[in-house]
N, C-alpha and C. Protein backbone atom coordinates (compact mmCIF):
# COMPACT_ATOMS: atom_id res chain seq x y z
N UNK A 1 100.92 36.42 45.88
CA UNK A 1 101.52 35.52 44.92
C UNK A 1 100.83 34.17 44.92
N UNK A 2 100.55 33.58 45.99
CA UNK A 2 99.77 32.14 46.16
C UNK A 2 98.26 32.47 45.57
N UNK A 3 97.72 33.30 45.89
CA UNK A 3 96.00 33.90 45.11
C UNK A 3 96.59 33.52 43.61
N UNK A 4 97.95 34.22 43.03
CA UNK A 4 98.05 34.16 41.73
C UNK A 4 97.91 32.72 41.03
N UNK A 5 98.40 32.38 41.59
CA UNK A 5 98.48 30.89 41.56
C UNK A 5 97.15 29.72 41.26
N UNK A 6 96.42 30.15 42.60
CA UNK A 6 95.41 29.37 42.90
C UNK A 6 94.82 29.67 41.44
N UNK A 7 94.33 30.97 41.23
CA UNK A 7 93.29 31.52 40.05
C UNK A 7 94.17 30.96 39.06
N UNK A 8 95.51 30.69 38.67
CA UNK A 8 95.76 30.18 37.79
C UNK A 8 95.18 28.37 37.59
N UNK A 9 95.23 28.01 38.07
CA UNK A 9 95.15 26.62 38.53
C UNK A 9 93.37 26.24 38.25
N UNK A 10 93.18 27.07 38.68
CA UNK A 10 91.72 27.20 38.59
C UNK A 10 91.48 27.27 36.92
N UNK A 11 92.08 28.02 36.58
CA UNK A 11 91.36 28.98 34.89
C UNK A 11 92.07 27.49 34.39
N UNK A 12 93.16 27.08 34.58
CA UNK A 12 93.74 26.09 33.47
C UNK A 12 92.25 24.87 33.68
N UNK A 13 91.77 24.58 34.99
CA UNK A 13 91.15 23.83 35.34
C UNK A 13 90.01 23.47 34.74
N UNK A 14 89.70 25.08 34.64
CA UNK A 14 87.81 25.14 33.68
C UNK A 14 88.22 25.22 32.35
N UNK A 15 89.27 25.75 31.85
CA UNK A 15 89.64 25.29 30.59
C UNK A 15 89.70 23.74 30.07
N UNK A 16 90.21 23.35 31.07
CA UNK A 16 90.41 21.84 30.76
C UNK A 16 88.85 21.03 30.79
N UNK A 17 88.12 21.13 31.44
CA UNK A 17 87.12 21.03 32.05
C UNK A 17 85.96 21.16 30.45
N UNK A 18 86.05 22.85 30.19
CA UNK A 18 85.31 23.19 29.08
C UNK A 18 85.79 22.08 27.74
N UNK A 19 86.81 21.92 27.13
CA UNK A 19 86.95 21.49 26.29
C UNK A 19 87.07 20.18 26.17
N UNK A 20 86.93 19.49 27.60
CA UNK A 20 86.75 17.64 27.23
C UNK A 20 85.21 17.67 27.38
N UNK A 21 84.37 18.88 27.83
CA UNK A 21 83.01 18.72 27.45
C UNK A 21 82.52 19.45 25.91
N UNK A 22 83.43 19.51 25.33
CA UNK A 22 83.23 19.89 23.83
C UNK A 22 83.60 19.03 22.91
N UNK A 23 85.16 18.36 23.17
CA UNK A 23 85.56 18.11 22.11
C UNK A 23 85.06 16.42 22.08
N UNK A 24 83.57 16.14 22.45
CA UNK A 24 83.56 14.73 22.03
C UNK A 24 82.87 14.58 20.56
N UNK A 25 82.90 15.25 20.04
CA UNK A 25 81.94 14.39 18.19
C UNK A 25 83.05 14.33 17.17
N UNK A 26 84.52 14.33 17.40
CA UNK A 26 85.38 13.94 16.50
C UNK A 26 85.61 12.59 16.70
N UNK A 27 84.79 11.78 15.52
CA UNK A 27 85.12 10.56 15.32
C UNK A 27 86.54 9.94 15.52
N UNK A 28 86.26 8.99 16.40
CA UNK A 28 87.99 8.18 16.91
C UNK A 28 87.73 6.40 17.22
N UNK A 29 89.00 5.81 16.11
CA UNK A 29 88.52 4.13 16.18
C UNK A 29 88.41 3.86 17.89
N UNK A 30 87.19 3.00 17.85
CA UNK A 30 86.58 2.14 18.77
C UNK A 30 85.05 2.89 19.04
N UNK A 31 84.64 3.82 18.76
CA UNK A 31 83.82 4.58 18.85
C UNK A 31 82.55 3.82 18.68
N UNK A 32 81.07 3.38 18.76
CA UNK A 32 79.87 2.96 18.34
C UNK A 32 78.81 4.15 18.16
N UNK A 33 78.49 3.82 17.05
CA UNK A 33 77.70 5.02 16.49
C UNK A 33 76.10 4.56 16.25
N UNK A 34 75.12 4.63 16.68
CA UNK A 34 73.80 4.47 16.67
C UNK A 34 73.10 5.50 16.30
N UNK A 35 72.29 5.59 14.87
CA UNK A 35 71.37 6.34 14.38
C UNK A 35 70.02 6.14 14.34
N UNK A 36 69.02 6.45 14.54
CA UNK A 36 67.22 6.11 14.14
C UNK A 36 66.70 7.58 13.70
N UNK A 37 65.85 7.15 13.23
CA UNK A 37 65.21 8.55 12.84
C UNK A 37 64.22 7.97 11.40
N UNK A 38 63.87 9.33 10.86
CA UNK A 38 62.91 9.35 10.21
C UNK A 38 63.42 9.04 8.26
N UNK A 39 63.11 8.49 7.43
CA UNK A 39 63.74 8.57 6.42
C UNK A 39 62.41 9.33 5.59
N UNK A 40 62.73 10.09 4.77
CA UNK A 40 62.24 11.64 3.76
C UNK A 40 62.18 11.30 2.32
N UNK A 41 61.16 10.58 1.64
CA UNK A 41 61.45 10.65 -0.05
C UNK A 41 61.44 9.01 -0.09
N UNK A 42 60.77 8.63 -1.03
CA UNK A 42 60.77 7.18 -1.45
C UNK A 42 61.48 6.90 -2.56
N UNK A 43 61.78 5.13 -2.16
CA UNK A 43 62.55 4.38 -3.39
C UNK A 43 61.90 5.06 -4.82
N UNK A 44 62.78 5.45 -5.71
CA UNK A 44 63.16 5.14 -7.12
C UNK A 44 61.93 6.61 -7.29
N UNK A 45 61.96 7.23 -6.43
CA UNK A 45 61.44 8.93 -6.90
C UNK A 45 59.80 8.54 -5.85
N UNK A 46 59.25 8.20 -5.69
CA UNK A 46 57.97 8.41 -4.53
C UNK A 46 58.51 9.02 -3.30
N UNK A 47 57.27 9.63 -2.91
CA UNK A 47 57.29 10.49 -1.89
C UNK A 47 57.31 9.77 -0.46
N UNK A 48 57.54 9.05 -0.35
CA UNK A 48 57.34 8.39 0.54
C UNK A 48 57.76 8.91 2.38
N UNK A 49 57.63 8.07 3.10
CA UNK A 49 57.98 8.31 4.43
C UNK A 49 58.12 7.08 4.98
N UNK A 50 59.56 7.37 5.79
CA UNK A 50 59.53 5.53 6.78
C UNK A 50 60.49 5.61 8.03
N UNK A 51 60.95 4.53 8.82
CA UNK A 51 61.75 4.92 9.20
C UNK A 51 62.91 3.85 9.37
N UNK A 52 64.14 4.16 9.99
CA UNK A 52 65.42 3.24 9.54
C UNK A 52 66.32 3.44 11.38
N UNK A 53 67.32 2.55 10.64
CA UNK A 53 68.35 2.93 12.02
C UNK A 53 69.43 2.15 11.44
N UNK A 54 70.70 2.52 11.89
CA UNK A 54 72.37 2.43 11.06
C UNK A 54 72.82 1.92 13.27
N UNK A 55 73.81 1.01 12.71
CA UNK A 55 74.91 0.80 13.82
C UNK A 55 75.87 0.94 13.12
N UNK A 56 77.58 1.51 13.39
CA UNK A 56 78.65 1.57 13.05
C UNK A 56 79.40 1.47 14.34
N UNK A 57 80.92 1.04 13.92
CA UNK A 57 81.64 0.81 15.33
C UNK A 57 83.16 1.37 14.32
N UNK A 58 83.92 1.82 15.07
CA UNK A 58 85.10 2.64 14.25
C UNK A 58 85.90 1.34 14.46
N UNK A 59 86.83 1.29 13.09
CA UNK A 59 88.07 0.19 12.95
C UNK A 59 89.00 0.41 13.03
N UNK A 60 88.81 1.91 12.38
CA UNK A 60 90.27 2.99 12.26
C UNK A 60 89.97 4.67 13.29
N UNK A 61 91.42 5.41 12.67
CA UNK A 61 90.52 6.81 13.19
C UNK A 61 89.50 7.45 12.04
N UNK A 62 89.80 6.94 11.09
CA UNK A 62 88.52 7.61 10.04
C UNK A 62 87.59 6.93 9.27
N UNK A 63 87.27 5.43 9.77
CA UNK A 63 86.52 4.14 9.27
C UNK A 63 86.02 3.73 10.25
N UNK A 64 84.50 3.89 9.99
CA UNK A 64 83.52 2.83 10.73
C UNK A 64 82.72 1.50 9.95
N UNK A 65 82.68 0.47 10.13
CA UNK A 65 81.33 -0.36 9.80
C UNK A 65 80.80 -0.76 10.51
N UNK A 66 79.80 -1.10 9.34
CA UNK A 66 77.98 -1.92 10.46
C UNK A 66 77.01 -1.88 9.87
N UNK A 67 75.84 -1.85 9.40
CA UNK A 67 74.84 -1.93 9.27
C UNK A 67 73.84 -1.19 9.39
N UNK A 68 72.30 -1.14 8.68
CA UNK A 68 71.42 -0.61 8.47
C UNK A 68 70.24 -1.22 8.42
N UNK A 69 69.08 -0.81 8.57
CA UNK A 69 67.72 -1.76 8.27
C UNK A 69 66.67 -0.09 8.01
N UNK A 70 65.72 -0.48 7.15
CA UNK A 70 64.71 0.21 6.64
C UNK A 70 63.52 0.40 6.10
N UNK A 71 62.69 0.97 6.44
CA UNK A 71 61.54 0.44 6.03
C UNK A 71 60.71 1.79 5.31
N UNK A 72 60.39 1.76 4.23
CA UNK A 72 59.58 2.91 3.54
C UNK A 72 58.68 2.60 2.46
N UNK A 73 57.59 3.68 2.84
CA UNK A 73 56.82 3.23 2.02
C UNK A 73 55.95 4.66 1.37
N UNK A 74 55.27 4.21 0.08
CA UNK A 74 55.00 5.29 -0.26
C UNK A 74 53.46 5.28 -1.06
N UNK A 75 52.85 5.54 -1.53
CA UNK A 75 51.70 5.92 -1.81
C UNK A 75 51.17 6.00 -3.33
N UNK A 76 50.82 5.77 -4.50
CA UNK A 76 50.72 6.50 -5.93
C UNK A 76 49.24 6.32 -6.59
N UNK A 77 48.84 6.94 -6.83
CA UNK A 77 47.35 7.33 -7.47
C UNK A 77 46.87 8.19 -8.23
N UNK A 78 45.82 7.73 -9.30
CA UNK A 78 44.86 8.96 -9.45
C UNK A 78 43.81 8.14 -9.60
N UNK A 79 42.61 8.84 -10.58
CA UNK A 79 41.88 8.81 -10.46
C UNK A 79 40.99 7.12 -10.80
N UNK A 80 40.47 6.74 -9.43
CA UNK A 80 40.16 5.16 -9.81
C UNK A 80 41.06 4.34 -9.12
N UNK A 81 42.30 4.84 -9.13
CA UNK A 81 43.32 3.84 -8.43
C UNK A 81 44.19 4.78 -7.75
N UNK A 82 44.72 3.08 -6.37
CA UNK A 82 45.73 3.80 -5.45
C UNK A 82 46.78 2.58 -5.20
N UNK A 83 47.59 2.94 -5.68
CA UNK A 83 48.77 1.85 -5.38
C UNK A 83 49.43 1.85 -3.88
N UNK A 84 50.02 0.89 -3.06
CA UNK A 84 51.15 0.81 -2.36
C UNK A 84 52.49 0.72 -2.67
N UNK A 85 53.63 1.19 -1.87
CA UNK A 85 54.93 0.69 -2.62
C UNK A 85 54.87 0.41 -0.81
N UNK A 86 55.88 -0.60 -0.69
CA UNK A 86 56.43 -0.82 0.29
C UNK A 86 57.89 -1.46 0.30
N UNK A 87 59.19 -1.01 0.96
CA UNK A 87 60.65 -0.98 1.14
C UNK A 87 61.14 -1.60 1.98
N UNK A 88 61.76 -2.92 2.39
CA UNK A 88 62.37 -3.05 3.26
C UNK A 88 64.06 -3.20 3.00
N UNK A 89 64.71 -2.41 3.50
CA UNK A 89 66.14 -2.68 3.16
C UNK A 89 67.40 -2.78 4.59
N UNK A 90 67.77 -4.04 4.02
CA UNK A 90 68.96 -4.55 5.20
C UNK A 90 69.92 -4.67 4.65
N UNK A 91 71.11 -3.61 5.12
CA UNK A 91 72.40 -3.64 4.42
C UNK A 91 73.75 -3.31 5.38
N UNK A 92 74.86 -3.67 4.80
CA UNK A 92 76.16 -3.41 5.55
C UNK A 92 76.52 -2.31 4.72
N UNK A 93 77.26 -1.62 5.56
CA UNK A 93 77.82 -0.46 5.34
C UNK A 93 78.74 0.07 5.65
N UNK A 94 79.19 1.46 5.54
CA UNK A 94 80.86 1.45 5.78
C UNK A 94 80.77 3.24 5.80
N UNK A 95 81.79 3.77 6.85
CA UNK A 95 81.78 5.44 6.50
C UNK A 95 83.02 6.12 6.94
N UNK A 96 83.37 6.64 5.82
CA UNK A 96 84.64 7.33 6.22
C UNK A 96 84.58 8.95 7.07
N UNK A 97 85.14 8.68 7.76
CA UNK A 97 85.02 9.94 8.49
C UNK A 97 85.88 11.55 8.35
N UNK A 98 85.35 12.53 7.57
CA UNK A 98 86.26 13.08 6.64
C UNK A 98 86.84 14.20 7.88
N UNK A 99 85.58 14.42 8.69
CA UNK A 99 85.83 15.86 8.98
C UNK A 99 86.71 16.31 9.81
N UNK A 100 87.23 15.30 10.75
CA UNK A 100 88.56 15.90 11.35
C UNK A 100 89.52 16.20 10.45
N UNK A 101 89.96 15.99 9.54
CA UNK A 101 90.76 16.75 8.36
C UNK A 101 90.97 18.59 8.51
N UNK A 102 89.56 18.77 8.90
CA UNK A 102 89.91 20.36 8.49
C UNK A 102 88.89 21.11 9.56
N UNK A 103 87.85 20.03 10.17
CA UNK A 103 86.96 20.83 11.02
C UNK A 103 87.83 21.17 12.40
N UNK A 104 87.12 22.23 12.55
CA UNK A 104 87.58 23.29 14.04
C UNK A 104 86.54 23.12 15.09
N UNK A 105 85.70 22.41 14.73
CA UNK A 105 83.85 22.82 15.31
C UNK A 105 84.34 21.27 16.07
N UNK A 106 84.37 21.04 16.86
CA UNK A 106 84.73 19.74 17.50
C UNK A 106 83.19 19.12 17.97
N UNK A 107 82.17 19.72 17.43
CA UNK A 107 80.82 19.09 18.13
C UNK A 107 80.03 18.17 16.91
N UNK A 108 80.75 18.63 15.35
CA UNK A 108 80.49 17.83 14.25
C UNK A 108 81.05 16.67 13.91
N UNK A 109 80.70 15.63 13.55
CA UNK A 109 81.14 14.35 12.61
C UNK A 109 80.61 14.73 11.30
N UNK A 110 81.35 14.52 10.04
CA UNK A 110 80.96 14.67 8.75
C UNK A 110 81.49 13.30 8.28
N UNK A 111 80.51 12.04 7.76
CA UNK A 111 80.94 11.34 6.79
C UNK A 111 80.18 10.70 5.95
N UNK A 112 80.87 10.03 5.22
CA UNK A 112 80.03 9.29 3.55
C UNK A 112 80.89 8.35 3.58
N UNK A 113 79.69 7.31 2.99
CA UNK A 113 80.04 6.09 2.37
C UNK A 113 79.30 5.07 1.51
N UNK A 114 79.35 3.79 1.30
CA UNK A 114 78.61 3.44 0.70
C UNK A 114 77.74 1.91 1.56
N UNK A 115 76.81 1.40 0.90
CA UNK A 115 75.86 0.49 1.24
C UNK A 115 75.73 -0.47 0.30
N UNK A 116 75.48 -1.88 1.04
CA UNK A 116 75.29 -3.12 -0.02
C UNK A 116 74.55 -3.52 1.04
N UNK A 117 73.26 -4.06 0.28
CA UNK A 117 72.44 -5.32 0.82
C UNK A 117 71.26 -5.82 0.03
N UNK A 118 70.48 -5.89 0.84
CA UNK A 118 69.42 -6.93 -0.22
C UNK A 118 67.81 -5.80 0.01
N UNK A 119 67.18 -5.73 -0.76
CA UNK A 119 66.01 -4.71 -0.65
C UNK A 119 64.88 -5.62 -1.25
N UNK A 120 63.60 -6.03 0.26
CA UNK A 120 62.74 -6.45 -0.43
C UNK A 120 61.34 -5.43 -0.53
N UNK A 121 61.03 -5.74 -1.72
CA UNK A 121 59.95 -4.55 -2.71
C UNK A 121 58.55 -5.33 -2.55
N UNK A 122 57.60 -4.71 -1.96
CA UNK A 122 56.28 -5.08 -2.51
C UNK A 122 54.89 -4.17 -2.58
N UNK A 123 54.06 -4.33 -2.94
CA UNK A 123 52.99 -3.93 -3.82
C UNK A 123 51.62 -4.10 -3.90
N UNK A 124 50.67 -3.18 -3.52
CA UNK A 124 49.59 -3.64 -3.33
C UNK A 124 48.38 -2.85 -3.77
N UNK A 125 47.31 -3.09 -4.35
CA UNK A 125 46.72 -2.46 -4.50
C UNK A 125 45.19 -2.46 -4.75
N UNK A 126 44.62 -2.10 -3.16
CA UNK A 126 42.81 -2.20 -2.95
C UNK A 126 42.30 -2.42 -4.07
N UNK A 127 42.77 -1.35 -5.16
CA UNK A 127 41.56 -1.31 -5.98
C UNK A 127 41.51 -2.46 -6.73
N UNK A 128 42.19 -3.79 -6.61
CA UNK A 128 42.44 -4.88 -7.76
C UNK A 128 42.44 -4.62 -9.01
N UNK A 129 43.57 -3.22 -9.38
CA UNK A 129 44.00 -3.56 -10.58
C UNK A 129 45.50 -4.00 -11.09
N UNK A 130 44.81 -4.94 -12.30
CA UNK A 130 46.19 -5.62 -12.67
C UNK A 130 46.41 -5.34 -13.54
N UNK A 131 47.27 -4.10 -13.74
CA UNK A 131 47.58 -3.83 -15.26
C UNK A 131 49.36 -3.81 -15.05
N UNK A 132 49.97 -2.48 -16.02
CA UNK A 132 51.13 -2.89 -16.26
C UNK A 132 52.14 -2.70 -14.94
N UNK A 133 51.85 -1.28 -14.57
CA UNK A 133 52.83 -1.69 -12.69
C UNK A 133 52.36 -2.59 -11.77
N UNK A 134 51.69 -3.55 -11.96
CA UNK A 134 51.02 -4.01 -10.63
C UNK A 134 52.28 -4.63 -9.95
N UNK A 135 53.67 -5.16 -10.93
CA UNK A 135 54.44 -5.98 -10.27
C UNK A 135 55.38 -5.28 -9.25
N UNK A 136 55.73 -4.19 -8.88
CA UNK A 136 56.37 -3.36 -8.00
C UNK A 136 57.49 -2.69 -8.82
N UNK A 137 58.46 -3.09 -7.94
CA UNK A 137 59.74 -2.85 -8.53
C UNK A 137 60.86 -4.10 -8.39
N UNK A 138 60.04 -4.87 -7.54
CA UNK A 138 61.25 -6.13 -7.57
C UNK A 138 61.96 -6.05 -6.62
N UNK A 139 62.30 -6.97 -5.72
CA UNK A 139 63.36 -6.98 -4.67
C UNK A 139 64.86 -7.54 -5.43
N UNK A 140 65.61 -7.25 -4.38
CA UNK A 140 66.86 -7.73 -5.31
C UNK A 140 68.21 -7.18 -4.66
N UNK A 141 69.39 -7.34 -5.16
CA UNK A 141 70.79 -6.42 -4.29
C UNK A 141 70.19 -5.33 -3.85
N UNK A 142 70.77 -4.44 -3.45
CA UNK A 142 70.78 -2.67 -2.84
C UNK A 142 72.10 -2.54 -2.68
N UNK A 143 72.52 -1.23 -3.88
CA UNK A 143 73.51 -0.53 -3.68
C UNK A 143 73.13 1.04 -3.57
N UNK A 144 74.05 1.21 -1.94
CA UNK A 144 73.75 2.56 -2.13
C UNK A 144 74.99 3.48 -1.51
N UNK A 145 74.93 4.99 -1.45
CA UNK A 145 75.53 5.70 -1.24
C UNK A 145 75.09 7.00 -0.37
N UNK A 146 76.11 7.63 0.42
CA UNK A 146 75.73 8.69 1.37
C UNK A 146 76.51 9.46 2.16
N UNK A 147 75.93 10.43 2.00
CA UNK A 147 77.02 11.69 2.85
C UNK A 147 75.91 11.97 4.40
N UNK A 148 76.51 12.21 5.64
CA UNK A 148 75.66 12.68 6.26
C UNK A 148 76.60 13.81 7.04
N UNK A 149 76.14 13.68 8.62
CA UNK A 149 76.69 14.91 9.57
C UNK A 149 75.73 14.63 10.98
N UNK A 150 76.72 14.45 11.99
CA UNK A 150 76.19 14.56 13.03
C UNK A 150 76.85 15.67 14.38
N UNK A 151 75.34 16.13 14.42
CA UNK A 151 75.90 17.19 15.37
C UNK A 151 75.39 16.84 16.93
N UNK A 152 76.49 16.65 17.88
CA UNK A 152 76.24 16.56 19.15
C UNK A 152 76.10 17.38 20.34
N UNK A 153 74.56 17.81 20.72
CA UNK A 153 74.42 18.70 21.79
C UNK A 153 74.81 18.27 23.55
N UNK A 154 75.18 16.80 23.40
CA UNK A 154 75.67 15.93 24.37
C UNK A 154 76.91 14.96 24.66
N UNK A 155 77.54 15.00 24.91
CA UNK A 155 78.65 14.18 24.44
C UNK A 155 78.18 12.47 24.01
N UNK A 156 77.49 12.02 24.37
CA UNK A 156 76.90 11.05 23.57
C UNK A 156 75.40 10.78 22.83
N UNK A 157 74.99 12.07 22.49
CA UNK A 157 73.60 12.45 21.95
C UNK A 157 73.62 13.42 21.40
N UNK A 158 72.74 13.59 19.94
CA UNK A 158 73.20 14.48 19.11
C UNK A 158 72.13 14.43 17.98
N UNK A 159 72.03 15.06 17.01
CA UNK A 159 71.32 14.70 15.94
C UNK A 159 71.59 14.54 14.46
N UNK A 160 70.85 13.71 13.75
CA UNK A 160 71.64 13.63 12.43
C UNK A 160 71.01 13.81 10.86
N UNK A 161 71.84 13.58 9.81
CA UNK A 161 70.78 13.94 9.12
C UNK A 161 71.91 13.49 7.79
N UNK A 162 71.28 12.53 6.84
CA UNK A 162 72.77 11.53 5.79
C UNK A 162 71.01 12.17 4.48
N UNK A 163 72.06 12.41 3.09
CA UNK A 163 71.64 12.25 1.89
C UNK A 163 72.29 11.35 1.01
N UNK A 164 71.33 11.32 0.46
CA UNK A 164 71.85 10.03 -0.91
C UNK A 164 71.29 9.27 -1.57
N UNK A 165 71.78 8.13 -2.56
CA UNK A 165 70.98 7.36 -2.58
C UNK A 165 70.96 6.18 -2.01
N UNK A 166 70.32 6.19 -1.02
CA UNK A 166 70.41 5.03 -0.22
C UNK A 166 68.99 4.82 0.41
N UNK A 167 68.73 4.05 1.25
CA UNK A 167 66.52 3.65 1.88
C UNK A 167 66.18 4.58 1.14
N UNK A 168 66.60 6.13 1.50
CA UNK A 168 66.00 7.09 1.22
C UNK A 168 66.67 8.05 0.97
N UNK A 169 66.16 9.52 0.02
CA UNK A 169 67.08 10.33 -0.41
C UNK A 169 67.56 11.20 0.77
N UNK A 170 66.77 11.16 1.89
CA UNK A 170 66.98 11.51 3.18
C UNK A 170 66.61 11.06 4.13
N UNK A 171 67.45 11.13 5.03
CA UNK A 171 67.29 10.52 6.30
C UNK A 171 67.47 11.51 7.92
N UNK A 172 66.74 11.39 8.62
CA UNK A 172 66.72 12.72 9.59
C UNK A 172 66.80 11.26 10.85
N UNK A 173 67.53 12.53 12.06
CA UNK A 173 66.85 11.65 13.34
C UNK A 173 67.76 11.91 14.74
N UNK A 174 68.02 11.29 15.43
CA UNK A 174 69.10 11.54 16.87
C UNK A 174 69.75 10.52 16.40
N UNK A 175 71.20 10.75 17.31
CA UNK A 175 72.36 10.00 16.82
C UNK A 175 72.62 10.08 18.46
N UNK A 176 73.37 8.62 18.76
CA UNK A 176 74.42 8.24 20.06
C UNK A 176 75.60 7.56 19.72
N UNK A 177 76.34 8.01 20.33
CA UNK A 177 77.77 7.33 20.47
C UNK A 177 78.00 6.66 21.93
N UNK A 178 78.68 5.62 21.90
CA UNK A 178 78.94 4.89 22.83
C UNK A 178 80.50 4.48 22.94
């Protein structure tokens, strides 16, 4: 009867055990969320490539804010000429955290939100021509928007990956929580 016991004690034990080493990627207020990684696709349709990084800190259980910074750049040419585009964007931001709602998978975060800041644009181009794009696209506000998902193979390390329109139409990279 005491063996029964013990092995019980035990199984509740590694149960308990297993699932506080699972259930950490459901977003919960006070949480800090740190992203970097790679951003995929340039401003206003160029192909571009760059890279970025997001801080968020939870306010609520399903609201984080914080911030972003970014940098992309992209490439355009033919024949005779080769343009630069170059992106820098610094913005505040905000993300609601949807997926405890309905997720079972306790190793995912799913959220979207939106972005405001300022995006400076510039432009260059070896070949010195000045014709009608030479002026870029203009720096100016940045409004943007985004869904992402982070999946954690660590309880505070994980990887991520947000679409939208926002730096970029994609964004890839590792994610930490703190």
């Amino acid at each position: 009867m005491k063996m029964k016991n013990i092995l019980s004690t035990l199984l509740v034990i590694a149960v308990l055990g297993i699932t506080s080493q699972t259930a950490f990627a459901q977003f919960e207020k006070g949480d800090k969320l740190l992203n970097a990684g790679i951003n995929l696709g340039g401003t206003y349709g160029g192909g571009g490539i760059g890279v970025g990084a997001s801080f968020e800190g939870g306010v609520h259980d399903f609201i984080s804010v914080g911030g972003q910074a970014d940098f992309t750049t992209w490439n355009y040419g033919f024949v005779g000429y080769k343009w630069r585009y170059n992106f820098f964007t610094i913005a505040a931001r905000g993300s609601y955290h949807y997926g405890k709602h309905f997720l079972t998978i306790n190793t995912l975060d799913l959220y979207a939100g939106p972005a405001l800041g300022y995006r400076v644009s510039s432009f260059s181009d070896p070949d010195g021509y000045s014709g009608f794009y030479n002026d870029g696209y203009g720096s100016g506000v940045f409004v943007g928007v985004f869904a992402g998902a982070r999946y954690y193979f660590k309880p505070n390390m994980g990887a991520f990956a947000e679409v939208g329109y926002n730096a970029a139409p994609v964004k890839l990279g590792i994610a930490f929580k703190f």
